[in-house]
C-alpha atoms as a PDB file:
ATOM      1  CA  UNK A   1     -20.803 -57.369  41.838  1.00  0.00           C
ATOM      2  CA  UNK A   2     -18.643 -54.765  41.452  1.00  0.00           C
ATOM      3  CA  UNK A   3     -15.483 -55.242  38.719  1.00  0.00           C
ATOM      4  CA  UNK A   4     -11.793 -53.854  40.284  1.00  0.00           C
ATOM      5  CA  UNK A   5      -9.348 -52.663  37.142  1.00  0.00           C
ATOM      6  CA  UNK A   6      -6.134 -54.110  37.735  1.00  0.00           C
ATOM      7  CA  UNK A   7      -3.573 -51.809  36.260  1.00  0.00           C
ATOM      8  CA  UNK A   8       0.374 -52.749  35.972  1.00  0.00           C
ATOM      9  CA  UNK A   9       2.853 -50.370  36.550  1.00  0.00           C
ATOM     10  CA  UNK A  10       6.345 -50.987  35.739  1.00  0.00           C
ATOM     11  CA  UNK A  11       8.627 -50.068  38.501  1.00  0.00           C
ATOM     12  CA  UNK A  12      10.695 -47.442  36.602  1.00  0.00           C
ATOM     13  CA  UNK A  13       7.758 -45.511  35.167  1.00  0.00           C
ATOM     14  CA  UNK A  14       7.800 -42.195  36.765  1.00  0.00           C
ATOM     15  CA  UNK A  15       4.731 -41.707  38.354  1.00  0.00           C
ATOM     16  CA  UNK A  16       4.826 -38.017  38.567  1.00  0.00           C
ATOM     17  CA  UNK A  17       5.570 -38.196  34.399  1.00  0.00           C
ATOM     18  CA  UNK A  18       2.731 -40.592  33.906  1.00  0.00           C
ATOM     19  CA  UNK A  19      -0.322 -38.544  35.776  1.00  0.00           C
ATOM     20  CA  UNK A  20      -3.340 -39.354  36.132  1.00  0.00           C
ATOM     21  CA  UNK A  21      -3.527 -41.475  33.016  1.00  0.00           C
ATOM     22  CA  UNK A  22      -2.274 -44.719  35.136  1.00  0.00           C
ATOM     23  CA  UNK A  23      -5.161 -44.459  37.058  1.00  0.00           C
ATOM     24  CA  UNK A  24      -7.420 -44.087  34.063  1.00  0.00           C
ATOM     25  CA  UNK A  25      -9.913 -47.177  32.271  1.00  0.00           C
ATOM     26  CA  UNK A  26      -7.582 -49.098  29.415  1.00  0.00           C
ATOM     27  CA  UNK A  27      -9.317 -47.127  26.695  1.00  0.00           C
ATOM     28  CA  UNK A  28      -8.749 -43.441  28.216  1.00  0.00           C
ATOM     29  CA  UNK A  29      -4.721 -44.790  28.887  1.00  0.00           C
ATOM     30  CA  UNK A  30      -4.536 -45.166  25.092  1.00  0.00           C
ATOM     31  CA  UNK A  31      -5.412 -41.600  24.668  1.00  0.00           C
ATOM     32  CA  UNK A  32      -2.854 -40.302  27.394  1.00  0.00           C
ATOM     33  CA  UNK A  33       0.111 -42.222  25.733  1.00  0.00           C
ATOM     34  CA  UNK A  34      -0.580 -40.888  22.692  1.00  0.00           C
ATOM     35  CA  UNK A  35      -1.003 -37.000  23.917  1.00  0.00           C
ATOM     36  CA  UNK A  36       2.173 -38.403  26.046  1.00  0.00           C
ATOM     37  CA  UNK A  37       3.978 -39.126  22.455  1.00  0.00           C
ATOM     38  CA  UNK A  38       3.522 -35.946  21.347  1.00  0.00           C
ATOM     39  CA  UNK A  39       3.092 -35.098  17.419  1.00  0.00           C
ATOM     40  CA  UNK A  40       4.345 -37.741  14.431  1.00  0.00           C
ATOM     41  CA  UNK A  41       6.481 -36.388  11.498  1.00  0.00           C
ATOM     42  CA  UNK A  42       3.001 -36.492   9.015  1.00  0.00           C
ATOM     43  CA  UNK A  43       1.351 -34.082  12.019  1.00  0.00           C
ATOM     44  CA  UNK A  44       4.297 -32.004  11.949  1.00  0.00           C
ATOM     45  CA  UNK A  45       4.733 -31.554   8.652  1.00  0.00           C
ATOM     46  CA  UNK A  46       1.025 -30.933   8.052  1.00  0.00           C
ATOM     47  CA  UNK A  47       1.099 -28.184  10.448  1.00  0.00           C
ATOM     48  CA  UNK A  48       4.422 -26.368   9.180  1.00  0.00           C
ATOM     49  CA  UNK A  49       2.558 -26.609   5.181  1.00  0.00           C
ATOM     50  CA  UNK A  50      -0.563 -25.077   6.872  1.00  0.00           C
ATOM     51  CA  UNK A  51       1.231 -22.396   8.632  1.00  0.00           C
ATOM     52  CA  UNK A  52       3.618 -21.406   5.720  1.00  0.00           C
ATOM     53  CA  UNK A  53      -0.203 -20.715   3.964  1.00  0.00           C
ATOM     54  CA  UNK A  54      -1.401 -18.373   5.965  1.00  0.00           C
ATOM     55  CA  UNK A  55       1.887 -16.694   6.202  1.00  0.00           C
ATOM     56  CA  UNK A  56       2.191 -16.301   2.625  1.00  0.00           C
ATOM     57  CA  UNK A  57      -1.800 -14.923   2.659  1.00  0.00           C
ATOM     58  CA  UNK A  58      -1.207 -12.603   5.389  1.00  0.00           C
ATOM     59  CA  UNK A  59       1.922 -11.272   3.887  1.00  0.00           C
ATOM     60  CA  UNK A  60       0.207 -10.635  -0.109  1.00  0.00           C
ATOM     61  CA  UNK A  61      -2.675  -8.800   1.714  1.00  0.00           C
ATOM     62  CA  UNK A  62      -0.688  -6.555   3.945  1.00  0.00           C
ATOM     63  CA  UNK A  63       1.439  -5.632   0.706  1.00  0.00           C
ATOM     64  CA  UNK A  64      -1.554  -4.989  -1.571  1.00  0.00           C
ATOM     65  CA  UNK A  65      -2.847  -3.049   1.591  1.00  0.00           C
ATOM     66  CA  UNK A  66       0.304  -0.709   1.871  1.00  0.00           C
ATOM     67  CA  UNK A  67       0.710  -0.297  -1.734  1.00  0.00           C
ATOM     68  CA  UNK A  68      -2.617   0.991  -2.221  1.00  0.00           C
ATOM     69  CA  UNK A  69      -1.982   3.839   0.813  1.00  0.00           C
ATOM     70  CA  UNK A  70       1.418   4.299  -1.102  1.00  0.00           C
ATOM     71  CA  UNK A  71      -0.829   5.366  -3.747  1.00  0.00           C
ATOM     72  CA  UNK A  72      -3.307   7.228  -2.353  1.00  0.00           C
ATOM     73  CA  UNK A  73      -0.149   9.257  -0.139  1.00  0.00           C
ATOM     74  CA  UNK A  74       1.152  10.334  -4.034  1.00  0.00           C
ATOM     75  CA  UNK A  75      -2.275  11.252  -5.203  1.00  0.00           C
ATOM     76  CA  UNK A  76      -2.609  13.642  -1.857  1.00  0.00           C
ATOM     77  CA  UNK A  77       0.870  14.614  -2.648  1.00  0.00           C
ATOM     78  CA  UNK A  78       0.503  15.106  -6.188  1.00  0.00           C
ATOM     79  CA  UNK A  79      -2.445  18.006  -4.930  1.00  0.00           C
ATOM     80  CA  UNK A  80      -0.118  19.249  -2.306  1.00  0.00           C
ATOM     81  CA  UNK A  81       2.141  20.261  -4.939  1.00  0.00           C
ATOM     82  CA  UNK A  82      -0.459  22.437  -6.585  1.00  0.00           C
ATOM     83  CA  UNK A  83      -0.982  23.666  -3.229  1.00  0.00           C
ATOM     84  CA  UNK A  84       2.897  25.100  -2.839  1.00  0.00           C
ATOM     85  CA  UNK A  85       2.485  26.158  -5.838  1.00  0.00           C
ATOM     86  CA  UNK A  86      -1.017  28.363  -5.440  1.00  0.00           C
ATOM     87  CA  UNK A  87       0.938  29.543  -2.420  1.00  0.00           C
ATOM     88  CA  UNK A  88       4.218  30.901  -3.491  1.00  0.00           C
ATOM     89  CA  UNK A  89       2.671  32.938  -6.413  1.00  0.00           C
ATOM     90  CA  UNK A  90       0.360  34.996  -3.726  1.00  0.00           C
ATOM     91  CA  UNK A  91       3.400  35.359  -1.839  1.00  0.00           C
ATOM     92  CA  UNK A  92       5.441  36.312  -4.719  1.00  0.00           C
ATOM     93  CA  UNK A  93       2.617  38.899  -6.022  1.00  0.00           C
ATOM     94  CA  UNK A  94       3.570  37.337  -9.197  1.00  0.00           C
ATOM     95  CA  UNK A  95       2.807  34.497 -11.676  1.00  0.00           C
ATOM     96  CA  UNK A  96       5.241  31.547 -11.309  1.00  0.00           C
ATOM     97  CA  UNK A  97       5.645  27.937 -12.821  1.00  0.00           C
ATOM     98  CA  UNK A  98       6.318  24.366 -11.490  1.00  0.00           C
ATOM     99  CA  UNK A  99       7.630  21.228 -13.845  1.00  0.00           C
ATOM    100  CA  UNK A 100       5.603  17.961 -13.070  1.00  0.00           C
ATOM    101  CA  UNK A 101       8.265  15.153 -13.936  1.00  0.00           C
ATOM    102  CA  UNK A 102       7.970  11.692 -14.583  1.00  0.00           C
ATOM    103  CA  UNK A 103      10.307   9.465 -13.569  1.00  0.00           C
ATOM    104  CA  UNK A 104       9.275   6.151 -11.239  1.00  0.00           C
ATOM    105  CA  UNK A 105       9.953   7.073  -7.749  1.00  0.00           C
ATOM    106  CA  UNK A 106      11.305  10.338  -8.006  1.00  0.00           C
ATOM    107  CA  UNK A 107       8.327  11.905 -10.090  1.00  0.00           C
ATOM    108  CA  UNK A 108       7.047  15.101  -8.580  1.00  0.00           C
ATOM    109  CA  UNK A 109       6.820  18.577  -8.703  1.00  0.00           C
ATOM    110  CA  UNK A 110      10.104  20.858  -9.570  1.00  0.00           C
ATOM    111  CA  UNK A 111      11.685  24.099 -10.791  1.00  0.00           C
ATOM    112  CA  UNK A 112      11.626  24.385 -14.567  1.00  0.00           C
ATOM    113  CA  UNK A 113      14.659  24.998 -15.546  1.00  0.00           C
ATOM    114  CA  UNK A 114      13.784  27.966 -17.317  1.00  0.00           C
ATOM    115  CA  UNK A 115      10.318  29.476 -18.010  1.00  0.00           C
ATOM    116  CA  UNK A 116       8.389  32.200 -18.267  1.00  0.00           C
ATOM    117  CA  UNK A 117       7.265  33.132 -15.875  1.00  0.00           C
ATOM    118  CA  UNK A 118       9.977  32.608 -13.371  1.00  0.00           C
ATOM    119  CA  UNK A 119       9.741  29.724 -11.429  1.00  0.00           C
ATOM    120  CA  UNK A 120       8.056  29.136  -8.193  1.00  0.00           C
ATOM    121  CA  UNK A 121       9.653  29.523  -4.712  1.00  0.00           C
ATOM    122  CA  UNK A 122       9.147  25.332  -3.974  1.00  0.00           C
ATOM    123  CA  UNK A 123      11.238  23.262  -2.733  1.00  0.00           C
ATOM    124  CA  UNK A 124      11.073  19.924  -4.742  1.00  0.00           C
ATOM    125  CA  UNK A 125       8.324  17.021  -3.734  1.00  0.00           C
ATOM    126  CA  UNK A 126       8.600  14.028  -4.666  1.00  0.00           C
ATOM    127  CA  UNK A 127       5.508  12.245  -4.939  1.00  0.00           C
ATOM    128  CA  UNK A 128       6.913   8.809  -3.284  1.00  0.00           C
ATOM    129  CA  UNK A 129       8.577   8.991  -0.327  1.00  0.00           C
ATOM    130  CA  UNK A 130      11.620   6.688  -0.072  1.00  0.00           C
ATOM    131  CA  UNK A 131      11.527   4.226   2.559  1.00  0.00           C
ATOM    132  CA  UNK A 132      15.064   2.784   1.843  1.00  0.00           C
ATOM    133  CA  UNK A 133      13.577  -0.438   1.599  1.00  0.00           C
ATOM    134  CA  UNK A 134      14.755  -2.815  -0.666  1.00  0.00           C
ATOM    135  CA  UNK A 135      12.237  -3.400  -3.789  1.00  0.00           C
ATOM    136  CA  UNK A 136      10.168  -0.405  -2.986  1.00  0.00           C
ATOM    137  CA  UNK A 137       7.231   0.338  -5.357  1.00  0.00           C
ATOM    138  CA  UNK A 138       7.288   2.205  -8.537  1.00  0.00           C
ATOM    139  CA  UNK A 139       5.259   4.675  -8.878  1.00  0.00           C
ATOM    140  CA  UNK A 140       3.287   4.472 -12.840  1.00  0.00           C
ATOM    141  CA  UNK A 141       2.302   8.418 -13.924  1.00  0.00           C
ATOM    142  CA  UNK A 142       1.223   9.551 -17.137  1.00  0.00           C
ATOM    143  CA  UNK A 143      -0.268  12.870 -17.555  1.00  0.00           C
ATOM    144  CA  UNK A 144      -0.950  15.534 -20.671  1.00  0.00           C
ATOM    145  CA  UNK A 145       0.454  18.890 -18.936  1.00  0.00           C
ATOM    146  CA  UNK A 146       1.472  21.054 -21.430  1.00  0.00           C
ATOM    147  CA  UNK A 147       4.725  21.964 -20.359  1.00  0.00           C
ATOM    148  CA  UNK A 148       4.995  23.934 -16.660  1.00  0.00           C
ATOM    149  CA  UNK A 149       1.570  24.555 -15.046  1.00  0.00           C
ATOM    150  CA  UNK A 150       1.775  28.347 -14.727  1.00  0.00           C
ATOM    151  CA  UNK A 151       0.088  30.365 -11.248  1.00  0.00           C
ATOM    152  CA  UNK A 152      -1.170  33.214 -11.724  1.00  0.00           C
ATOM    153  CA  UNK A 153      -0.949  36.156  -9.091  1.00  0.00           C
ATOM    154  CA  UNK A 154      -3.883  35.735  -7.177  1.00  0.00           C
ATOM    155  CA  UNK A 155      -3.694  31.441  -7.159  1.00  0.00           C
ATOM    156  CA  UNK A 156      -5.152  30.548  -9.872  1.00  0.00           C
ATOM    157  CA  UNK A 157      -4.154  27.689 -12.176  1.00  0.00           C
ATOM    158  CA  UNK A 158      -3.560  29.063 -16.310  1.00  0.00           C
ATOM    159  CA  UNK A 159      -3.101  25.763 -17.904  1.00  0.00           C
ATOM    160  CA  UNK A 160      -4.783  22.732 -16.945  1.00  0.00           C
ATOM    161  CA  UNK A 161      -4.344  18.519 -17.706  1.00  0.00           C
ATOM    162  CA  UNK A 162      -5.235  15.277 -15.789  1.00  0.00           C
ATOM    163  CA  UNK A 163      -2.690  13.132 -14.124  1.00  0.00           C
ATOM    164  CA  UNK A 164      -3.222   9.195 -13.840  1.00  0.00           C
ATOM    165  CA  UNK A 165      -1.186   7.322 -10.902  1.00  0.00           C
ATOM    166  CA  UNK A 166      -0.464   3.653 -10.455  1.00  0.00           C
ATOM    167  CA  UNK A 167       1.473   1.534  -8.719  1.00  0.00           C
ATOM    168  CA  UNK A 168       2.156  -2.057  -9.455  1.00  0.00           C
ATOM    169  CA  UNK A 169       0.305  -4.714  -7.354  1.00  0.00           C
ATOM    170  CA  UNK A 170      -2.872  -2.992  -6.707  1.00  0.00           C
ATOM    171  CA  UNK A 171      -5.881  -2.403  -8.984  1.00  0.00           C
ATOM    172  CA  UNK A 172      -6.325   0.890  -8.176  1.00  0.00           C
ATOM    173  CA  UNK A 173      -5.540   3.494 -10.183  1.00  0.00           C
ATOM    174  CA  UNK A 174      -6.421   7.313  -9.069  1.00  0.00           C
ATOM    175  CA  UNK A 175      -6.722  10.435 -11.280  1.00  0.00           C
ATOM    176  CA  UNK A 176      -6.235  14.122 -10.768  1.00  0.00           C
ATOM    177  CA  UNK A 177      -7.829  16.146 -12.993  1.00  0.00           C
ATOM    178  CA  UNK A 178      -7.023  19.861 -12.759  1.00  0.00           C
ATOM    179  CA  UNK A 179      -9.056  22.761 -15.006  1.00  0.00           C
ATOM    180  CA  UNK A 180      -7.684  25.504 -16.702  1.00  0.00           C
ATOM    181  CA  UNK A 181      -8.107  29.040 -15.719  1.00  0.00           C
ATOM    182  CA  UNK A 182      -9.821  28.538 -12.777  1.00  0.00           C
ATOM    183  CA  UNK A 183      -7.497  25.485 -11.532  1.00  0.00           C
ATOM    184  CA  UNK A 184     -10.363  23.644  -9.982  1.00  0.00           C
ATOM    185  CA  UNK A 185      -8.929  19.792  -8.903  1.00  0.00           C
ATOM    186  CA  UNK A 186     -11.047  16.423  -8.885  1.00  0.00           C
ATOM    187  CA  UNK A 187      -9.752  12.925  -7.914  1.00  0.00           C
ATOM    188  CA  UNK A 188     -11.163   9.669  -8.699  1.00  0.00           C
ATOM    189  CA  UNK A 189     -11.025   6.321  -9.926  1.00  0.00           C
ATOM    190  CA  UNK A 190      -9.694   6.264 -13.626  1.00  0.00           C
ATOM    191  CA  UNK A 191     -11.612   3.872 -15.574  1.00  0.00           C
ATOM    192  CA  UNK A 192      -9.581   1.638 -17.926  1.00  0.00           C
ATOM    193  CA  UNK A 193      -6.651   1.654 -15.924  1.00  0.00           C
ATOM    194  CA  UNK A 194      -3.066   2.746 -16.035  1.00  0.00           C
ATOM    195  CA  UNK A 195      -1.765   3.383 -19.653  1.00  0.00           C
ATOM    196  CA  UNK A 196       1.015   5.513 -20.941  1.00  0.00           C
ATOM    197  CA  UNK A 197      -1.326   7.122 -23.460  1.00  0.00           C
ATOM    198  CA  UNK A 198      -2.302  10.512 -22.696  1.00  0.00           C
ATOM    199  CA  UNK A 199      -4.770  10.417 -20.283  1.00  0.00           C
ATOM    200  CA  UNK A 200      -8.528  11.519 -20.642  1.00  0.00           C
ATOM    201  CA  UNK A 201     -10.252  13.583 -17.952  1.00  0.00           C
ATOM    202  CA  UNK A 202     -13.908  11.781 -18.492  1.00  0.00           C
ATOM    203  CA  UNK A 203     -12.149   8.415 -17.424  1.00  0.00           C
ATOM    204  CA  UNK A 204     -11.742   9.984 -14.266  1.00  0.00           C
ATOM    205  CA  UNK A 205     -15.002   8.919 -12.451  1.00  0.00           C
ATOM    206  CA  UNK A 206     -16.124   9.690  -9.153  1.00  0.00           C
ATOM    207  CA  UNK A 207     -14.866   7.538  -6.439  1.00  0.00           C
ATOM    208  CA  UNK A 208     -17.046   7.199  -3.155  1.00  0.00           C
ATOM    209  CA  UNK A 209     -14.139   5.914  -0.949  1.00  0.00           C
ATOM    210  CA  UNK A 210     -12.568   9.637  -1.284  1.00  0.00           C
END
């Protein structure tokens, strides 16, 4: 014998509103109201905590993550300085000097303000460039460059030092290390991390993501 559900529909339910769930078993009508119901305040709240997580994750990984090119743009920078500097003494046909400066965001390379020899046809880099955003990162340098870093003539470098750069919220620290005489430049990883001390060229290991 075959068993007829008898379902009972109140005569101001909306039967385009109620679907398919009136004409459901009693068990599967239980479901539909409650997807009908929507979410309760526990559900919603759940979901808002769970969301707010992954927001906040997302958002501490994508500022490590631009931090850490921030650096690596001031260590390529910091070299591109040495370039100009290589550069206008060949085009001078004469030694010439540039000032590295240390001073958060606007450290770079400059014009001493009086050396001898003169100083180098370069205009001024910075080795952060400004965004204009509010809270922008400091950039951490500490190097033992006695005093200008002199060109010679023909592009050499005549006095030598190593250059540590860091900026806060990353782990990464790079080094430039730059040899006398023959000006020959290395960047790494400097082992130890940042510190104000003078830094030490053999801390400056190799670094295979370079």
């Amino acid at each position: 014998m075959n068993r007829t559900s008898i379902y009972a529909i109140n005569a101001n339910d909306d039967l385009r509103s109620v679907g398919d769930c009136c004409l459901k078993p009693h068990r599967q009508s239980l479901s539909c109201s409650r997807q009908a119901r929507g979410f309760t305040l526990p559900e919603l709240l759940l979901g808002v905590i769970i969301l707010g997580l992954l927001t906040t994750l997302g958002l501490n990984a994508g500022s490590g993550y631009l931090k850490r090119q921030q650096l690596e743009g001031a260590a390529r920078r910091f070299i591109l300085g040495l370039e100009k500097g290589r550069d206008a003494a060949r085009k001078q046909g004469a030694a010439c000097a540039l000032q590295l400066t240390s001073a958060g965001s606007a450290s770079g390379w400059a014009q001493p303000v009086s050396s001898n020899p003169a100083p180098c046809d370069v205009v001024s880099l910075q080795l952060m460039e400004s965004t204009g955003w509010p809270g922008q990162a400091q950039l951490q340098l500490s190097h033992n460059f006695s005093g200008p870093v002199i060109f010679t003539a023909n592009g050499l470098i005549n006095s030598g030092g190593t250059a540590v750069l860091a900026i806060a919220g990353t782990d990464l620290v790079r080094c430039v290390v730059v040899s006398s005489v023959m000006g020959v430049t290395r960047t790494g990883s400097y082992d130890g991390g940042f510190s104000s001390q003078s830094p030490a060229p053999e801390k400056c290991k190799p670094d295979s993501r370079l």
